[in-house]
PDB file of N, CA and C in Angstrom:
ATOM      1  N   UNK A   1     132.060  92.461  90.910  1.00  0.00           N
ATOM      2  CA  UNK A   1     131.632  93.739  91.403  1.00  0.00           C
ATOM      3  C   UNK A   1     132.638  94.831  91.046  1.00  0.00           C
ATOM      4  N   UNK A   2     133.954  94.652  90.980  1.00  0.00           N
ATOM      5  CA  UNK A   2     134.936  95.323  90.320  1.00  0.00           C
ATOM      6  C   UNK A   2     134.654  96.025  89.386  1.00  0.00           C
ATOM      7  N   UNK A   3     133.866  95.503  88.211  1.00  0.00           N
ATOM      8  CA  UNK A   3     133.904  95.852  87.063  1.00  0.00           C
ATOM      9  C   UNK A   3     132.879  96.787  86.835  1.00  0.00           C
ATOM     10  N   UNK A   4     131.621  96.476  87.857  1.00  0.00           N
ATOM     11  CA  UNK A   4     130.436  96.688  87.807  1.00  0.00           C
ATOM     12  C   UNK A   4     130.232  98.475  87.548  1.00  0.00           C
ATOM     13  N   UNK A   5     129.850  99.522  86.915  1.00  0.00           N
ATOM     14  CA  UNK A   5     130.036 100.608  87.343  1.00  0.00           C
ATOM     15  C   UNK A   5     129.021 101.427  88.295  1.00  0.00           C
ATOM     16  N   UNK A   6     128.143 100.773  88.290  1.00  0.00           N
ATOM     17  CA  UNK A   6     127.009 100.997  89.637  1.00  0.00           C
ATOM     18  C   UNK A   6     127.923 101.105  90.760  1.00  0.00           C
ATOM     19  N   UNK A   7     128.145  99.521  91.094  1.00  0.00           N
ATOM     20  CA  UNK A   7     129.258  99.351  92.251  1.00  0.00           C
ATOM     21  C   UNK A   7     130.345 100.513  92.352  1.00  0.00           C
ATOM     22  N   UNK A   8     130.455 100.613  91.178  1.00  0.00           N
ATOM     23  CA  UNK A   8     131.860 101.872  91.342  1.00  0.00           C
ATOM     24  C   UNK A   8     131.856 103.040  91.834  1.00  0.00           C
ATOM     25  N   UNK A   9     130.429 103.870  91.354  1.00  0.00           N
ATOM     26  CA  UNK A   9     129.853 105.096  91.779  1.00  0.00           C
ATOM     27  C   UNK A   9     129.990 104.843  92.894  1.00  0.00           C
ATOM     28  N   UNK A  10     128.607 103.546  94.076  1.00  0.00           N
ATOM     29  CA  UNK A  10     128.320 103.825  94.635  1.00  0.00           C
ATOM     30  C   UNK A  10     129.841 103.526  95.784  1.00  0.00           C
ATOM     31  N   UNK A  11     130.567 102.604  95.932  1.00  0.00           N
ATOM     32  CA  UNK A  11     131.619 103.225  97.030  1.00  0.00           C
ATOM     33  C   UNK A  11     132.116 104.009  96.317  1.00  0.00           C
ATOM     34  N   UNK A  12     132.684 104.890  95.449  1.00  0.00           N
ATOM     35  CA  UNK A  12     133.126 106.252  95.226  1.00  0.00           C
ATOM     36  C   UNK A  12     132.696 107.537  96.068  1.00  0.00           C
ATOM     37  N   UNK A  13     131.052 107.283  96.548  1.00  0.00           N
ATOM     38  CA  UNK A  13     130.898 108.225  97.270  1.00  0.00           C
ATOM     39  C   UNK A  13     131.058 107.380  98.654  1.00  0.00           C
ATOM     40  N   UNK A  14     131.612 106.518  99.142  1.00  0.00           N
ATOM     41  CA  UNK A  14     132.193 106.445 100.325  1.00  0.00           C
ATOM     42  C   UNK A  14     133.109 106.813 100.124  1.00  0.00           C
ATOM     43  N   UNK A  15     134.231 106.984  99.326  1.00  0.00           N
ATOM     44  CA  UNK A  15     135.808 107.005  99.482  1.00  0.00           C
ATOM     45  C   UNK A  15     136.175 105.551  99.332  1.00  0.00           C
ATOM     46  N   UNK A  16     135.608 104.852  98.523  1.00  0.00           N
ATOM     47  CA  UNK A  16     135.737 103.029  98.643  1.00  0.00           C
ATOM     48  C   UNK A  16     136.107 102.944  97.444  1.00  0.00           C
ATOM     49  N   UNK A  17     137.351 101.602  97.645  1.00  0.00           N
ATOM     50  CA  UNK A  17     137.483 101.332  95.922  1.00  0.00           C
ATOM     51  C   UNK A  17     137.853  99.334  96.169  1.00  0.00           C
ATOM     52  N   UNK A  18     137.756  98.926  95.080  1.00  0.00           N
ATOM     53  CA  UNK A  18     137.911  97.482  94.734  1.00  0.00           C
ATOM     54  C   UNK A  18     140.222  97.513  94.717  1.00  0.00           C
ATOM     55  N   UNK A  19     140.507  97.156  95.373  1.00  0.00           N
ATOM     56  CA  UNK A  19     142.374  96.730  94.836  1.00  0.00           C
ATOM     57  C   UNK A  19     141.989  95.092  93.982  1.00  0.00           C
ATOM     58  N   UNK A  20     143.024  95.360  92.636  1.00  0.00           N
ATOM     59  CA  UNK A  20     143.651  94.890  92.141  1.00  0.00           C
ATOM     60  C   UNK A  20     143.861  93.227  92.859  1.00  0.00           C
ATOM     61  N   UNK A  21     144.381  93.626  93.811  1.00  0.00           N
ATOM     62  CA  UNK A  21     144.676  91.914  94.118  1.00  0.00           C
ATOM     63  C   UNK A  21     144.513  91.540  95.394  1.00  0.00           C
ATOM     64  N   UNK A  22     144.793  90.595  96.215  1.00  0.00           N
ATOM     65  CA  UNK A  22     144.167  90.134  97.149  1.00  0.00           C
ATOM     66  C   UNK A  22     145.329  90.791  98.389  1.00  0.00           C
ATOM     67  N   UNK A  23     144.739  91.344  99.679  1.00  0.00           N
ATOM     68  CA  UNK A  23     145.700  91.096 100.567  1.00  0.00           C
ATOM     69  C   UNK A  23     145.459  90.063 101.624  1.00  0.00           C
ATOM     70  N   UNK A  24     146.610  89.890 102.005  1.00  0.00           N
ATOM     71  CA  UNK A  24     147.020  88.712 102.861  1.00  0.00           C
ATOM     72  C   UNK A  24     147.346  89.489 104.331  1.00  0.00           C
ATOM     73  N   UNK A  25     147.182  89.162 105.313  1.00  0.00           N
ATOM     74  CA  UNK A  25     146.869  89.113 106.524  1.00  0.00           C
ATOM     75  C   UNK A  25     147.071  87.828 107.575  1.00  0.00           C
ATOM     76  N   UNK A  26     147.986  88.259 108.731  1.00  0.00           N
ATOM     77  CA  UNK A  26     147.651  87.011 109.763  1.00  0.00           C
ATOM     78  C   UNK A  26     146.772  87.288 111.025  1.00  0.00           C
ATOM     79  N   UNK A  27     145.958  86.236 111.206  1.00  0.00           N
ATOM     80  CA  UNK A  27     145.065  86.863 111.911  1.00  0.00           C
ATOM     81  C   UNK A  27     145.257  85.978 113.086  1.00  0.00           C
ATOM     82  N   UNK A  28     144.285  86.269 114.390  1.00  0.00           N
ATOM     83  CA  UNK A  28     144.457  85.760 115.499  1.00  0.00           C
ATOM     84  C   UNK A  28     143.090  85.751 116.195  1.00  0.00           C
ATOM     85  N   UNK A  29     142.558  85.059 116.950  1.00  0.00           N
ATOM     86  CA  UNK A  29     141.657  85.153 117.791  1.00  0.00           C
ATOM     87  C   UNK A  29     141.792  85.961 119.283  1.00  0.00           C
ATOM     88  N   UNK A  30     140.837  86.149 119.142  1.00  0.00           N
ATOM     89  CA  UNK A  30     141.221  87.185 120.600  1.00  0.00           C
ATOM     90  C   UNK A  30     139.903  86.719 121.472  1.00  0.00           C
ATOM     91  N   UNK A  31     140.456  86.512 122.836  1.00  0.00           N
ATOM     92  CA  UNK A  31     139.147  86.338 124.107  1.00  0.00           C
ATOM     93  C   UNK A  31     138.172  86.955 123.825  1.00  0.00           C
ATOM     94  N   UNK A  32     136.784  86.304 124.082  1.00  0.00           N
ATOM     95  CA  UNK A  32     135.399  86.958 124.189  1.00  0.00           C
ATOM     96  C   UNK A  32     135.114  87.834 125.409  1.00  0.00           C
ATOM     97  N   UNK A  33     134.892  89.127 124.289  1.00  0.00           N
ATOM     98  CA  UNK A  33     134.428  90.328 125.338  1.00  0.00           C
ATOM     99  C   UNK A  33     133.537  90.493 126.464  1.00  0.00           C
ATOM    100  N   UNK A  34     133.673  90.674 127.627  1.00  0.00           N
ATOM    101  CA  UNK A  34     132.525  91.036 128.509  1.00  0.00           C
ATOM    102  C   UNK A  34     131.414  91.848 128.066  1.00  0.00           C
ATOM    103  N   UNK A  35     130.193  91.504 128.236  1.00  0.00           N
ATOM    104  CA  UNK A  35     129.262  92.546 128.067  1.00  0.00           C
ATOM    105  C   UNK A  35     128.859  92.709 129.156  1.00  0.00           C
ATOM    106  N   UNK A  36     128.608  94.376 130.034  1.00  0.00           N
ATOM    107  CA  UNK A  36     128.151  94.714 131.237  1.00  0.00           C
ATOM    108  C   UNK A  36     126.490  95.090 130.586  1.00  0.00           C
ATOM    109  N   UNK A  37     125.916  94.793 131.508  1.00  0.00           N
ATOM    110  CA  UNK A  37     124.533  95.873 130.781  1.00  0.00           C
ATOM    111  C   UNK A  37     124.130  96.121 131.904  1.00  0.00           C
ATOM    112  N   UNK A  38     123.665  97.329 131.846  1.00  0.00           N
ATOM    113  CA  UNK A  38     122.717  98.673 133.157  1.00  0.00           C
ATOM    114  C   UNK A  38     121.486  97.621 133.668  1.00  0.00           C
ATOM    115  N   UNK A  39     120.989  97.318 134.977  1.00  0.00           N
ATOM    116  CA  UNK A  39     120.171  96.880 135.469  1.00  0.00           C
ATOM    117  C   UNK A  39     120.144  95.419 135.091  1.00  0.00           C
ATOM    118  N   UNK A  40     121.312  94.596 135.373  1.00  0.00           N
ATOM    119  CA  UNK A  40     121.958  93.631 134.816  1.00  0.00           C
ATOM    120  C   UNK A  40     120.631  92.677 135.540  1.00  0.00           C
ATOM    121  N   UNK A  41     119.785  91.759 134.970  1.00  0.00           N
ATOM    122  CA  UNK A  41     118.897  90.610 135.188  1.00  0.00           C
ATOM    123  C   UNK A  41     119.484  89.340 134.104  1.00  0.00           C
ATOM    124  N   UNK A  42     119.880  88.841 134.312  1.00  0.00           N
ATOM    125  CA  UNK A  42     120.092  87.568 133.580  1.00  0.00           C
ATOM    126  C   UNK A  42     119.049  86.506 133.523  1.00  0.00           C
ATOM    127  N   UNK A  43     118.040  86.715 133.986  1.00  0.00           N
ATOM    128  CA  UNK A  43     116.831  85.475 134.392  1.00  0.00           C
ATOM    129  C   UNK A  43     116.021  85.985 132.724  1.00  0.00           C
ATOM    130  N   UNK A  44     116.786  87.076 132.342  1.00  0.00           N
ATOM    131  CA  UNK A  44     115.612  87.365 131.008  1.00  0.00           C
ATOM    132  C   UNK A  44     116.846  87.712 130.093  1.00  0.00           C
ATOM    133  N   UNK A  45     116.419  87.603 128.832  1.00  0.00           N
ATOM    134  CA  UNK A  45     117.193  87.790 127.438  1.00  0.00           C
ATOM    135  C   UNK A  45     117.767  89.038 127.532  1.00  0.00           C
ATOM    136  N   UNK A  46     119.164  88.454 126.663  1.00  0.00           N
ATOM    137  CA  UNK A  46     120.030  89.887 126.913  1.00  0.00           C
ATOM    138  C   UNK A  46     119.252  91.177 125.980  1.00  0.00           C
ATOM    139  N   UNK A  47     119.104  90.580 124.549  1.00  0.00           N
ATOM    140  CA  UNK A  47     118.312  91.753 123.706  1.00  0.00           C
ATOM    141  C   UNK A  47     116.930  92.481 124.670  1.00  0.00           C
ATOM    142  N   UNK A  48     116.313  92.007 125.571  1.00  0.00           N
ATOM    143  CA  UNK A  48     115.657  92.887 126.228  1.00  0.00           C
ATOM    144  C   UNK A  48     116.078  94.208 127.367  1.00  0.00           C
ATOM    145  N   UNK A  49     117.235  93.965 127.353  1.00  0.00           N
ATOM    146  CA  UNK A  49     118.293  95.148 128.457  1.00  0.00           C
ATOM    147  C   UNK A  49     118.792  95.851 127.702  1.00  0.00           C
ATOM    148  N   UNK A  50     118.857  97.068 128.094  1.00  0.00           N
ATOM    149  CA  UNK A  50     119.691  98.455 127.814  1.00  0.00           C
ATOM    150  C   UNK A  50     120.942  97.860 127.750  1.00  0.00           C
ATOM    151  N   UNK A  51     121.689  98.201 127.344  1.00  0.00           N
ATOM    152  CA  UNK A  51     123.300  98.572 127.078  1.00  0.00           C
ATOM    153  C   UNK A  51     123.947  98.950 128.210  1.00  0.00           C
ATOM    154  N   UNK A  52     124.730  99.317 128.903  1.00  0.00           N
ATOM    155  CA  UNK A  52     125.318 100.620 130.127  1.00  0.00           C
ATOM    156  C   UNK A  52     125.653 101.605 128.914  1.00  0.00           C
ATOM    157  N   UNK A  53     126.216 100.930 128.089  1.00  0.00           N
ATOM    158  CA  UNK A  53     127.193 102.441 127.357  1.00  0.00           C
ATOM    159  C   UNK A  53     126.825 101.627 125.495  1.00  0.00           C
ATOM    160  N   UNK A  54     126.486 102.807 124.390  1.00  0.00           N
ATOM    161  CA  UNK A  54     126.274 101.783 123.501  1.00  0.00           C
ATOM    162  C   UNK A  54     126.485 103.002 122.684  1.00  0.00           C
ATOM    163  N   UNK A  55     127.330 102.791 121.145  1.00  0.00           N
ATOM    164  CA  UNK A  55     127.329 103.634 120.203  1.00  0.00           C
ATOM    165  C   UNK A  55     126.408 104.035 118.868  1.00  0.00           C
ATOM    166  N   UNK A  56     125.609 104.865 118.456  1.00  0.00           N
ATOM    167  CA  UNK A  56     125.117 104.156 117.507  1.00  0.00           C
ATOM    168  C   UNK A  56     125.833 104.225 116.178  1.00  0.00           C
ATOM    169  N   UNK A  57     124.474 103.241 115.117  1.00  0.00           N
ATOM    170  CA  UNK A  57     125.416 102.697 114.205  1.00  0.00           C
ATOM    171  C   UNK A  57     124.723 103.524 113.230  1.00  0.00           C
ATOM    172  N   UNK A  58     125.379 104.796 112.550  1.00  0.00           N
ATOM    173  CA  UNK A  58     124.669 105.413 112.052  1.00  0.00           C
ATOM    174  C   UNK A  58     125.217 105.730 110.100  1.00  0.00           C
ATOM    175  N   UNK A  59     126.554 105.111 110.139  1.00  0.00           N
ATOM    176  CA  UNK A  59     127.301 105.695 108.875  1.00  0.00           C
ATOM    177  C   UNK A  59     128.281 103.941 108.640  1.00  0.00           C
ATOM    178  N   UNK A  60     127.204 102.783 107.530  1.00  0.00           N
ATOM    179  CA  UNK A  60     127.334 101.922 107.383  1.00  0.00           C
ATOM    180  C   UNK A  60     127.139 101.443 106.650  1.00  0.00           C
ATOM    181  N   UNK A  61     127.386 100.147 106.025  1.00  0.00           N
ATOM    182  CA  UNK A  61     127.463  99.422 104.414  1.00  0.00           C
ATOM    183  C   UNK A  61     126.953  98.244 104.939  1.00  0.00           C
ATOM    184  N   UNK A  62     126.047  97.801 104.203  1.00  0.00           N
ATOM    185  CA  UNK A  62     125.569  96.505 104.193  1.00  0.00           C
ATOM    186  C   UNK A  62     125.893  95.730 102.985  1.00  0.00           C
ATOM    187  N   UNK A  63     126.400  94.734 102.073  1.00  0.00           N
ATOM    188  CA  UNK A  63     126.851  94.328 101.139  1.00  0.00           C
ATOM    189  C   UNK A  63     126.543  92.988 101.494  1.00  0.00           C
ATOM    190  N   UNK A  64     125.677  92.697  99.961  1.00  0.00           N
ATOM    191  CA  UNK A  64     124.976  91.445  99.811  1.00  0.00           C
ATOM    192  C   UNK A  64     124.959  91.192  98.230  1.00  0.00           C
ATOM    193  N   UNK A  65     124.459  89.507  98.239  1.00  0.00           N
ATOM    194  CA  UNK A  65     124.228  89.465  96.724  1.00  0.00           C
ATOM    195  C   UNK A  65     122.988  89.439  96.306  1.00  0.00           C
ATOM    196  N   UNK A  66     122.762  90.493  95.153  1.00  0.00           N
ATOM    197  CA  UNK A  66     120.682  90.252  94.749  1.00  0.00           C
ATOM    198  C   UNK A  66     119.906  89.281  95.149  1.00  0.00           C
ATOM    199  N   UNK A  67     120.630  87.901  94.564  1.00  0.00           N
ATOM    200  CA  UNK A  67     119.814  86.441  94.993  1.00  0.00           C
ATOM    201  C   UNK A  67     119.833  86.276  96.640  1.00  0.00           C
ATOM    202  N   UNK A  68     120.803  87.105  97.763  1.00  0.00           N
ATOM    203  CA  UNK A  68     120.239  87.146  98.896  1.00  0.00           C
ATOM    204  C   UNK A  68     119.333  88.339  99.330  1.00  0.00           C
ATOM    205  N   UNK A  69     118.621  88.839  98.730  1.00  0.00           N
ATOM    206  CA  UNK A  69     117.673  90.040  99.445  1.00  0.00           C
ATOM    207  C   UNK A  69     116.986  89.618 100.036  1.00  0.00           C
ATOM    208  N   UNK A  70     115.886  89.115 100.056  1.00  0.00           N
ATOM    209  CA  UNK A  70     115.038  88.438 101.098  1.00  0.00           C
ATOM    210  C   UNK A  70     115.896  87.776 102.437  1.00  0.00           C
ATOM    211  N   UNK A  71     116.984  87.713 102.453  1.00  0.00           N
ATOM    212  CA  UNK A  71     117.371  86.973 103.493  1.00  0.00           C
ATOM    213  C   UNK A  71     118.073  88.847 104.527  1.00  0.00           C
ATOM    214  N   UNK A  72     118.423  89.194 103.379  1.00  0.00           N
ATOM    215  CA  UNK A  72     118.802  90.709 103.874  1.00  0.00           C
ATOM    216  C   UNK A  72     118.155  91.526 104.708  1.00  0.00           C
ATOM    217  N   UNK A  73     116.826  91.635 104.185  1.00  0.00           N
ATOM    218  CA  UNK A  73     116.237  92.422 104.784  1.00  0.00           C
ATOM    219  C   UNK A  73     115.403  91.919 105.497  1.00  0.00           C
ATOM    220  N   UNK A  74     115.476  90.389 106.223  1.00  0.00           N
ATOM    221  CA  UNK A  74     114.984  89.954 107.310  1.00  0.00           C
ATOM    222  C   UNK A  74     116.189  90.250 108.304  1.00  0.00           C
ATOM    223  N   UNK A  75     117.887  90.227 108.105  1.00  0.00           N
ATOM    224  CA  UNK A  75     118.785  90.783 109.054  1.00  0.00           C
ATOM    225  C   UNK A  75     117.825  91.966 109.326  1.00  0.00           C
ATOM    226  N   UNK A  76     118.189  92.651 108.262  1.00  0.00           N
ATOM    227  CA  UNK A  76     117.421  94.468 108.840  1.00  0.00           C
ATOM    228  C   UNK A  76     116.531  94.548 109.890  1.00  0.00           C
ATOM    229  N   UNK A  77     115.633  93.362 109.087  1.00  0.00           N
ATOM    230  CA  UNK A  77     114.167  94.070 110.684  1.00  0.00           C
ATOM    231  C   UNK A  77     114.724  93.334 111.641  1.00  0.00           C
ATOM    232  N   UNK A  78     115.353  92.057 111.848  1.00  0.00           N
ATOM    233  CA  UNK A  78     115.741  91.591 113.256  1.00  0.00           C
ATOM    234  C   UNK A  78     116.962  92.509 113.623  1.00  0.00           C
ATOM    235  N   UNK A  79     117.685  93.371 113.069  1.00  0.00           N
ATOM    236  CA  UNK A  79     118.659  94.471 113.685  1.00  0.00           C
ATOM    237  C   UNK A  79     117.536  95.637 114.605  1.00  0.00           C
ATOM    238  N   UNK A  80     116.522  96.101 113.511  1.00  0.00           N
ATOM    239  CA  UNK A  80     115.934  97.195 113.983  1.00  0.00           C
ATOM    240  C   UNK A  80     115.152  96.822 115.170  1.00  0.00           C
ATOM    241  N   UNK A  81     114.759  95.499 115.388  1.00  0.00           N
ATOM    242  CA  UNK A  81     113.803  95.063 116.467  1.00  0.00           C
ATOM    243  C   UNK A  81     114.568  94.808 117.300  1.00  0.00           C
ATOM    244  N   UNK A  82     115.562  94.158 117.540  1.00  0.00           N
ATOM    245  CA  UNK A  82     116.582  94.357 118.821  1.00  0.00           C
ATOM    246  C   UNK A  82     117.203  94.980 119.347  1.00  0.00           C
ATOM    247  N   UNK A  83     118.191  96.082 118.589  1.00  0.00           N
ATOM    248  CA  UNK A  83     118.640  97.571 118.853  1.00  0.00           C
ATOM    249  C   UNK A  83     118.342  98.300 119.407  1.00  0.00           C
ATOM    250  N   UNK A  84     116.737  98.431 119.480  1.00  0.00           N
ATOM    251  CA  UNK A  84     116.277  99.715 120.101  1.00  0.00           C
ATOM    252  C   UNK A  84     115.766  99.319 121.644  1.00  0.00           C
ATOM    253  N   UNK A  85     115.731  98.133 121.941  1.00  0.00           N
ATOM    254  CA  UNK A  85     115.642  97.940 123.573  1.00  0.00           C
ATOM    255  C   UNK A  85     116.708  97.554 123.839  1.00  0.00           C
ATOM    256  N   UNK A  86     117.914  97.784 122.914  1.00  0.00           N
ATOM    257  CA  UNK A  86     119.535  97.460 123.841  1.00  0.00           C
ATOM    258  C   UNK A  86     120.412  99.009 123.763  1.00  0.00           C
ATOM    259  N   UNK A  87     118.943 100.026 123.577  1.00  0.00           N
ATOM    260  CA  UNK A  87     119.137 101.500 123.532  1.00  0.00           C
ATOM    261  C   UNK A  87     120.435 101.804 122.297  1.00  0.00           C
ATOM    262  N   UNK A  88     120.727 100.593 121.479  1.00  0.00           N
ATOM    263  CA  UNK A  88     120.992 101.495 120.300  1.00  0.00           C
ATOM    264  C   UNK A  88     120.486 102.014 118.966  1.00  0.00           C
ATOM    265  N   UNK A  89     121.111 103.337 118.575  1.00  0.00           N
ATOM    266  CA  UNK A  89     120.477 103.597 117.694  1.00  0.00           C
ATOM    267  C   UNK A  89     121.110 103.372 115.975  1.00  0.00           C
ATOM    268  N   UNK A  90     120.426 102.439 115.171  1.00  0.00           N
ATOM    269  CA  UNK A  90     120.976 102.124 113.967  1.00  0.00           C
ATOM    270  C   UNK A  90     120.096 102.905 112.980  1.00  0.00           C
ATOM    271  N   UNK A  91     121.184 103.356 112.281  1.00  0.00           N
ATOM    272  CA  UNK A  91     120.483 103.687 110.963  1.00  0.00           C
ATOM    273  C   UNK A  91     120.425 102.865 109.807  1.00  0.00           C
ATOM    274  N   UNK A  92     119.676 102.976 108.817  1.00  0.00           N
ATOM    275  CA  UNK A  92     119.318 102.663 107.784  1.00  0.00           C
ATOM    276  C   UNK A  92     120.896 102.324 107.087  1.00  0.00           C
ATOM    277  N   UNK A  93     121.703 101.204 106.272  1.00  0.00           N
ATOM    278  CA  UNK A  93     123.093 101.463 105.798  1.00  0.00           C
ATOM    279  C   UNK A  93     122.895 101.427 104.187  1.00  0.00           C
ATOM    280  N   UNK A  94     123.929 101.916 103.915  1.00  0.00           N
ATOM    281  CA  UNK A  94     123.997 102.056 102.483  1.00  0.00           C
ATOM    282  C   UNK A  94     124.243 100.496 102.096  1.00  0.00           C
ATOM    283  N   UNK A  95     123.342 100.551 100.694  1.00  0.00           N
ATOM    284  CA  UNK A  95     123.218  99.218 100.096  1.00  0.00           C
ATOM    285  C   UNK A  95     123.318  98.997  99.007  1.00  0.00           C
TER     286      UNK A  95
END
């Protein structure tokens, strides 16, 4: 994808670029977050409850490989079909 110049344009207009070489990182696990949600029922699925507080996701990259599209844009509609009764709002991401 480095090389690619499609690829290049298109994070160029993010401000995105490919480095040269790999970085290295130590990483750590961290405890699983609480989720509170508004009119808290647990007897029913969480994707059917509002959020209390939720950001949307409006300025985003989705990055996949061609031979996965079909698997892609089944994420998409199961993002767009759950999101909007957990009152967030996603946009469409650059692809």
């Amino acid at each position: 994808m480095s090389r690619n110049a499609s690829v290049q344009t298109t994070l160029s207009t993010w401000g995105l670029s490919f480095e040269n070489k790999l970085l290295y990182l130590t990483g750590r696990v961290l405890p699983a977050e609480r989720i509170l949600q508004e009119d808290t029922d647990w007897s029913k699925e969480m994707r059917g409850l509002p959020l209390m507080t939720s950001m949307p996701l409006e300025n985003w990259l989705l990055f996949y490989m061609h031979r996965n599209a079909d698997v892609t844009h089944s994420l998409l509609q199961t993002l767009n079909k759950v999101s909007e009764p957990m009152g967030i709002r996603l946009q469409r991401p650059g692809m």
